[in-house]
C-alpha atoms as a PDB file:
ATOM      1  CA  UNK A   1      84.194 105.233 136.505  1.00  0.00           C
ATOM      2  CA  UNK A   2      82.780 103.781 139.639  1.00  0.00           C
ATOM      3  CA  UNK A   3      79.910 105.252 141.579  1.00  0.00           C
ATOM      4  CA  UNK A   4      78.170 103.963 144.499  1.00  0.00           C
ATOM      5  CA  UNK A   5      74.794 104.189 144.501  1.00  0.00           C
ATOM      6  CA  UNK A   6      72.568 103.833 148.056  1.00  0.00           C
ATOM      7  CA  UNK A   7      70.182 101.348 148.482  1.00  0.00           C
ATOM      8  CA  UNK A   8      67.784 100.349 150.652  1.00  0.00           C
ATOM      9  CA  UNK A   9      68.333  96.746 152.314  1.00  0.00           C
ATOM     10  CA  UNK A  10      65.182  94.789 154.367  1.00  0.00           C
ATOM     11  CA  UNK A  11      68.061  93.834 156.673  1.00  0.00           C
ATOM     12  CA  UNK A  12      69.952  95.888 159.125  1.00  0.00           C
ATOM     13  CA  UNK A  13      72.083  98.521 158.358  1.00  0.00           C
ATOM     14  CA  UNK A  14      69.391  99.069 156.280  1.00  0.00           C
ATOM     15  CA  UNK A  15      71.065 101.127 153.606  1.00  0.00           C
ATOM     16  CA  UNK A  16      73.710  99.572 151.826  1.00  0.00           C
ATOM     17  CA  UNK A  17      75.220 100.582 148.452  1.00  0.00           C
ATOM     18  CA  UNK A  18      75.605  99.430 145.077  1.00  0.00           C
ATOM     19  CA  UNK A  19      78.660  99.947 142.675  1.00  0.00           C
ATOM     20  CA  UNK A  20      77.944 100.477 139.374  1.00  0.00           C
ATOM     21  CA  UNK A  21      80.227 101.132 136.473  1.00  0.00           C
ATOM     22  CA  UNK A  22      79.039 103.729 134.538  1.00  0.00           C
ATOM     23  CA  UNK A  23      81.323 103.107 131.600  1.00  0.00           C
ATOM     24  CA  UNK A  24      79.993  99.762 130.996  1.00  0.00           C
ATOM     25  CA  UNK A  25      79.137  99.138 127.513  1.00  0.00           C
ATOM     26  CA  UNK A  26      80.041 102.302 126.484  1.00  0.00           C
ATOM     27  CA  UNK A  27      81.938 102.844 123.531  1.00  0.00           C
ATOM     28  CA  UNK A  28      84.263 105.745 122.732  1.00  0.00           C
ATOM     29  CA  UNK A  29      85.319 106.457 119.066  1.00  0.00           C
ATOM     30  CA  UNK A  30      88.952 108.181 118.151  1.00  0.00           C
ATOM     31  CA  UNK A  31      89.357 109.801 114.973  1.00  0.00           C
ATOM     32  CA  UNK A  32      91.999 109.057 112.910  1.00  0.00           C
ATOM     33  CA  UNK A  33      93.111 109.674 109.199  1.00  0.00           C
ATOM     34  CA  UNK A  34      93.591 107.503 106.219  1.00  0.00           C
ATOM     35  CA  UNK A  35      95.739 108.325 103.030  1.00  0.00           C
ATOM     36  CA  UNK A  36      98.201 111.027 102.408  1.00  0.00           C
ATOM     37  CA  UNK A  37      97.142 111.796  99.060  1.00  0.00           C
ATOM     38  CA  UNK A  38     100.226 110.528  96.747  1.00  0.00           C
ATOM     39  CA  UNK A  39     102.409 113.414  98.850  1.00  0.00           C
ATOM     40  CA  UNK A  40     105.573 111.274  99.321  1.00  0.00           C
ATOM     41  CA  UNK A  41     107.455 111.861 102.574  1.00  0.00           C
ATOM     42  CA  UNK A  42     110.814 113.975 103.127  1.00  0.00           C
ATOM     43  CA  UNK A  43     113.231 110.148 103.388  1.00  0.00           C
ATOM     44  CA  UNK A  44     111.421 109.217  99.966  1.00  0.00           C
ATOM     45  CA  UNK A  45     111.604 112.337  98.130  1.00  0.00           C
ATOM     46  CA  UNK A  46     115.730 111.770  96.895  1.00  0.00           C
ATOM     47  CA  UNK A  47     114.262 108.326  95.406  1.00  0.00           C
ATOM     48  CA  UNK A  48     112.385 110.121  93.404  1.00  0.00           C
ATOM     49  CA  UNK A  49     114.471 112.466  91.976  1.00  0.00           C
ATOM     50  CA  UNK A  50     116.854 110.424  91.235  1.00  0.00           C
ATOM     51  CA  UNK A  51     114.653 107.990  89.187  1.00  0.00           C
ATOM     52  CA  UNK A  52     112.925 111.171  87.615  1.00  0.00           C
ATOM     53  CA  UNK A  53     116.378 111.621  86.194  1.00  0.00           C
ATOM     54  CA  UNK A  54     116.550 108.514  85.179  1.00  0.00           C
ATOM     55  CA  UNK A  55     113.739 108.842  83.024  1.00  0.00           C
ATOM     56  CA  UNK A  56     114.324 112.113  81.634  1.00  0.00           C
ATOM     57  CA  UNK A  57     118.148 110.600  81.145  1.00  0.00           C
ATOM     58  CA  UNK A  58     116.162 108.064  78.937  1.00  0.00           C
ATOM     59  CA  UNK A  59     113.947 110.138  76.971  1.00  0.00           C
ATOM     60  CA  UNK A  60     110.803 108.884  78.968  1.00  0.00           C
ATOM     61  CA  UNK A  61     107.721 111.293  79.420  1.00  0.00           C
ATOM     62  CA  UNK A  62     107.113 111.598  83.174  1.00  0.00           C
ATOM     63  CA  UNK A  63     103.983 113.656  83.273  1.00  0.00           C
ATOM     64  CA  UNK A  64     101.762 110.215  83.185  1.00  0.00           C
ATOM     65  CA  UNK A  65     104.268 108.756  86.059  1.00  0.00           C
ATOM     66  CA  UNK A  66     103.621 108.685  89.924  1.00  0.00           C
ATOM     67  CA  UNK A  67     105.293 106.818  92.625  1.00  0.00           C
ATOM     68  CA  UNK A  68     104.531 104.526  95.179  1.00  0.00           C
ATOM     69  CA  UNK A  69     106.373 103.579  98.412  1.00  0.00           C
ATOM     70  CA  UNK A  70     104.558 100.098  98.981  1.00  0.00           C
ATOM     71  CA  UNK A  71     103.765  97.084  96.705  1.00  0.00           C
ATOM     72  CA  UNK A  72      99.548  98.002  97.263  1.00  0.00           C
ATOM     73  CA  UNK A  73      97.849 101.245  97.727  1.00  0.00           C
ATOM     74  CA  UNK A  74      94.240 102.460  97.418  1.00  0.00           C
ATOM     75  CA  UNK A  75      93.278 104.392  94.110  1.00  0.00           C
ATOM     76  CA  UNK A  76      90.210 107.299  94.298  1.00  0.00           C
ATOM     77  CA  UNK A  77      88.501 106.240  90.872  1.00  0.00           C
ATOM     78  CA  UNK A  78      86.404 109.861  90.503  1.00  0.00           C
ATOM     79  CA  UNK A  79      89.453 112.060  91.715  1.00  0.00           C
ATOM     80  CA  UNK A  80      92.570 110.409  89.951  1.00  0.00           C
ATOM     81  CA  UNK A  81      94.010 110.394  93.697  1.00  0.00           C
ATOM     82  CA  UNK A  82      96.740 107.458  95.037  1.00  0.00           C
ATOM     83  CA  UNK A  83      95.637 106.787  98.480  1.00  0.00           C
ATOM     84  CA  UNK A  84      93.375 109.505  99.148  1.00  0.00           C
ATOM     85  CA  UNK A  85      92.830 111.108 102.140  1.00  0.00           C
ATOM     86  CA  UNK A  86      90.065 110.352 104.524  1.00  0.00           C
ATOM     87  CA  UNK A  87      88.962 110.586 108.092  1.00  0.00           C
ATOM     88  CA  UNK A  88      87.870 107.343 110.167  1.00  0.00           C
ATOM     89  CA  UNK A  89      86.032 106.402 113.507  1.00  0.00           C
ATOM     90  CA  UNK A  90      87.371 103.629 115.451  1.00  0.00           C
ATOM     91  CA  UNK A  91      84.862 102.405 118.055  1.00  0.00           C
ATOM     92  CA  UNK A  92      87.252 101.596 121.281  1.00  0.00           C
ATOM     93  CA  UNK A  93      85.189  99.602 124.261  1.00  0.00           C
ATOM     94  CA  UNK A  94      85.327 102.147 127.473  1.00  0.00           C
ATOM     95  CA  UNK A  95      86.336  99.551 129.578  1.00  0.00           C
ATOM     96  CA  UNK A  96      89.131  97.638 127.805  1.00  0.00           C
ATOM     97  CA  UNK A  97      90.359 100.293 125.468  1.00  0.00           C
ATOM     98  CA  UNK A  98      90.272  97.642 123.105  1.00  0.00           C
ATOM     99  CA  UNK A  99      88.388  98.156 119.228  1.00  0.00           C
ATOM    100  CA  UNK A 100      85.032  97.036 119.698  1.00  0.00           C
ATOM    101  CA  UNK A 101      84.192  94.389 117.093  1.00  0.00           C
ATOM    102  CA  UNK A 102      80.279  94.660 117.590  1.00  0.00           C
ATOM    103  CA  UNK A 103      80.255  98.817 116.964  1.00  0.00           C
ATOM    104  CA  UNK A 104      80.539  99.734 112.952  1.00  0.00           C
ATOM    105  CA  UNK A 105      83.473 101.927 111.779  1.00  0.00           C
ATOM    106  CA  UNK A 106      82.480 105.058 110.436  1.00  0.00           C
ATOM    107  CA  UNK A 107      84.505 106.426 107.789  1.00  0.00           C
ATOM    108  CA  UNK A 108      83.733 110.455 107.028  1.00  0.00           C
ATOM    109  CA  UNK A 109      84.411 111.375 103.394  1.00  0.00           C
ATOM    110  CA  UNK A 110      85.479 108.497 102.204  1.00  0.00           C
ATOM    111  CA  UNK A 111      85.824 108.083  98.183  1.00  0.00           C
ATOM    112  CA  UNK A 112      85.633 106.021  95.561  1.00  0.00           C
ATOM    113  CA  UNK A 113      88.446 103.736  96.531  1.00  0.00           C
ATOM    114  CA  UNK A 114      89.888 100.395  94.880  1.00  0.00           C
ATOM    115  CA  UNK A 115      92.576  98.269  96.081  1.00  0.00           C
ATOM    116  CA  UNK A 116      95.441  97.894  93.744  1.00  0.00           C
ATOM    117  CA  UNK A 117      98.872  96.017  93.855  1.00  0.00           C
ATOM    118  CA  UNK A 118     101.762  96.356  91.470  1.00  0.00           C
ATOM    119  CA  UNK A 119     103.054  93.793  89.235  1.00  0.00           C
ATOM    120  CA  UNK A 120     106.425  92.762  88.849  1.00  0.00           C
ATOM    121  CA  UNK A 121     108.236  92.393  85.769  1.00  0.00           C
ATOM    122  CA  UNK A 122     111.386  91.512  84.105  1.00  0.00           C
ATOM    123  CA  UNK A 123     112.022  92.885  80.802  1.00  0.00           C
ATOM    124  CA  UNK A 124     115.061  93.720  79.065  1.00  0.00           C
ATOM    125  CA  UNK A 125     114.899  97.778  78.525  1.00  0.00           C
ATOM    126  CA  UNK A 126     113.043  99.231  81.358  1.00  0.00           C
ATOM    127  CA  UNK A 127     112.516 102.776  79.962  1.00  0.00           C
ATOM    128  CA  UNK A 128     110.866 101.264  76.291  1.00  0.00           C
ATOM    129  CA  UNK A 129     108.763  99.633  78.294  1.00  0.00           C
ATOM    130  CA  UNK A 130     107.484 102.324  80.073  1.00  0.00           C
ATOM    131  CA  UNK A 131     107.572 104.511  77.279  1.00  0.00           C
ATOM    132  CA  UNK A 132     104.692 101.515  75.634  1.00  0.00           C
ATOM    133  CA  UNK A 133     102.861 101.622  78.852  1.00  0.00           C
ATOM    134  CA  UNK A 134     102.736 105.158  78.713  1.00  0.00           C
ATOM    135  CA  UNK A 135     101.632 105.771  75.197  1.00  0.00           C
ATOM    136  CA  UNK A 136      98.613 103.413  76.172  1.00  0.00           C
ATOM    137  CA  UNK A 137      97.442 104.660  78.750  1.00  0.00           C
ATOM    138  CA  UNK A 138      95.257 107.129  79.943  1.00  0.00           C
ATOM    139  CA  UNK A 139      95.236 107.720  83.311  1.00  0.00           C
ATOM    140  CA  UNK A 140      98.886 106.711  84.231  1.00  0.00           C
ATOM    141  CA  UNK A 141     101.652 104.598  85.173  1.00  0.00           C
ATOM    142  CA  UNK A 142     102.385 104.071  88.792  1.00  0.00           C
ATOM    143  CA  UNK A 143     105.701 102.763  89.608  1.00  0.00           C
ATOM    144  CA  UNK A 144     106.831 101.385  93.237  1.00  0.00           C
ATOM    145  CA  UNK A 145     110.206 102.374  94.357  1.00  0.00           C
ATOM    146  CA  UNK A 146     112.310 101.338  97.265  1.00  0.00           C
ATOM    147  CA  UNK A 147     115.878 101.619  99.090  1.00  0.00           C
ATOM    148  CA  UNK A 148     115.420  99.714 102.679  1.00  0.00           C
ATOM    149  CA  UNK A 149     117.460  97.492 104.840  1.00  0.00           C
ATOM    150  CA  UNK A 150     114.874  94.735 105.934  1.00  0.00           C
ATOM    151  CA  UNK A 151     115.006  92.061 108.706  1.00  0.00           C
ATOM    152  CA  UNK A 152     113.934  88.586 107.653  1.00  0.00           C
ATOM    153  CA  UNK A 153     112.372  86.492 110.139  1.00  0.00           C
ATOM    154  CA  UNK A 154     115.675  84.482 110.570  1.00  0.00           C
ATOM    155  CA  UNK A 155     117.613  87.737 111.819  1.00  0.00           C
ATOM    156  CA  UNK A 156     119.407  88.534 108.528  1.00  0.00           C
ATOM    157  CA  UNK A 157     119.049  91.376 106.836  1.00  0.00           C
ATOM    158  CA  UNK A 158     118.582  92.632 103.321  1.00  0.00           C
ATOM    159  CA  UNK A 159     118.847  95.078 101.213  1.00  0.00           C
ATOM    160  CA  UNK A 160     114.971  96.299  99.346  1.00  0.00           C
ATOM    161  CA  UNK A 161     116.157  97.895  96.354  1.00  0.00           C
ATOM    162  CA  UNK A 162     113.364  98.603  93.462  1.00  0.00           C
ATOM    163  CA  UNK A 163     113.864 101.857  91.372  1.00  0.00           C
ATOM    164  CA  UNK A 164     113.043 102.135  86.987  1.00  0.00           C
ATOM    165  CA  UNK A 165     116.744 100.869  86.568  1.00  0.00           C
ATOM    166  CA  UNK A 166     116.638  97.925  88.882  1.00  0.00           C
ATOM    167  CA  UNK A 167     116.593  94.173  86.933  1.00  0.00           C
ATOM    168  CA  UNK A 168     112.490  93.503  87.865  1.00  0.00           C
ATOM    169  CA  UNK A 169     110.172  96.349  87.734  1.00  0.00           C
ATOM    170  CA  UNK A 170     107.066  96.895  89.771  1.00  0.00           C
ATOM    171  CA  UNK A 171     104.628  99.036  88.336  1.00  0.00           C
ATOM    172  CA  UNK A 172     100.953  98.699  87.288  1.00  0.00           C
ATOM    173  CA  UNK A 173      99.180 100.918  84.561  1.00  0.00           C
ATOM    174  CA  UNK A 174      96.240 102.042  86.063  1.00  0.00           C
ATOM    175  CA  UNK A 175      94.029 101.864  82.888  1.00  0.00           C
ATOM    176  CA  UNK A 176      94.506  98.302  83.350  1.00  0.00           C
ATOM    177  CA  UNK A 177      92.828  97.943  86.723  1.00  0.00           C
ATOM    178  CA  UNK A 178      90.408 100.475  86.577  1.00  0.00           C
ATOM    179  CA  UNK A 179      88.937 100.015  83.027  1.00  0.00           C
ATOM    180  CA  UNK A 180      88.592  96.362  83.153  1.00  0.00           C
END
C-alpha cells in the first residue's frame, strides 16, 4: 500500500509529498499443512482392497502392513505415524508474493520425522517374502502401490502399475531404517 506522506520543501510550493510503501520489507506468513497421517484418499482406497485380498488370498498376515502411494514418505519415529500431520509457516515477501528466502519457516508441531524411500525388488514369490519380512519385524512393512497413466517427457504415455502381485516389489521394512 502506498501512502503519501507531506513534506516540507526549502523551495516553493513549499510542501511537497513523499510516497512511501508501507509494505516494504514486510513479510506475510500463510499457514499450510503437511502429512495426512497414512489416511489414503477415496481414488486409492480400491488399490488397497484389492491387494489386501491378495494377501489374505495368500495366507499373509496384514496387521504389520501399511500402504504407500509414493516411492518416499516421511515416518514419525515416537508415534509409529507414515507422514504425519503437521502445520507450517511459509514466509511470503508483501511485495512480490513470492517465499522469502531470508525469513525462517516455522513449522508448529512438527514430530520426530525421517525421510524414507522404498526399495525395489524382484523375487520369485512375493507373498513368502513378505511373510519373512513380516515375521522380522517389529514395527512393520510398508508397501508402495500404484495404478497411473504417466506422461514421459517425450509425450508417450505409460502405464505405473506396482501392487504385492506385480513382477518387482517396492516395499521397505521399517525396522530396517529406523533401527539402524
Amino acid at each position: 500500500m502506498i501512502i503519501p506522506i507531506p513534506i516540507f520543501l526549502p523551495i516553493y510550493p513549499y510542501i511537497g509529498y513523499k510516497y512511501i510503501n508501507i509494505f516494504k520489507n514486510k513479510v506475510v506468513y500463510e499457514k499450510h499443512t503437511i502429512g495426512n497421517n497414512g489416511v489414503a484418499p477415496d481414488s486409492h482406497k480400491e488399490l488397497i482392497k484389492a491387494n489386501k485380498q491378495l494377501l489374505l488370498d495368500n495366507q499373509v498376515p496384514i496387521n504389520k502392513i501399511r500402504f504407500v502411494f509414493q516411492p518416499t514418505f516421511t515416518y514419525d519415529v515416537n508415534n509409529n505415524i507414515i507422514n504425519p500431520k503437521y502445520d507450517i509457516m511459509l514466509p511470503i515477501n508483501g511485495n512480490t508474493g513470492l517465499h522469502a528466502k531470508d525469513h525462517p519457516i516455522i513449522e508448529i508441531n512438527k514430530p520426530n520425522i525421517k525421510m524414507i524411500r522404498v526399495n525395489s525388488y524382484d523375487v520369485d514369490d512375493n507373498y513368502e517374502f513378505i511373510k519373512n519380512l513380516i515375521k522380522k519385524s517389529k514395527l512393520g512393512v510398508v508397501i508402495m502401490l500404484a495404478n497411473e497413466v504417466v506422461t514421459l517427457f517425450d509425450g508417450r504415455e505409460e502405464q505405473y502399475f506396482f501392487s504385492v502381485d506385480s513382477e518387482v516389489i517396492r516395499l521397505i521394512n521399517l525396522d530396517e531404517e529406523i533401527f539402524n
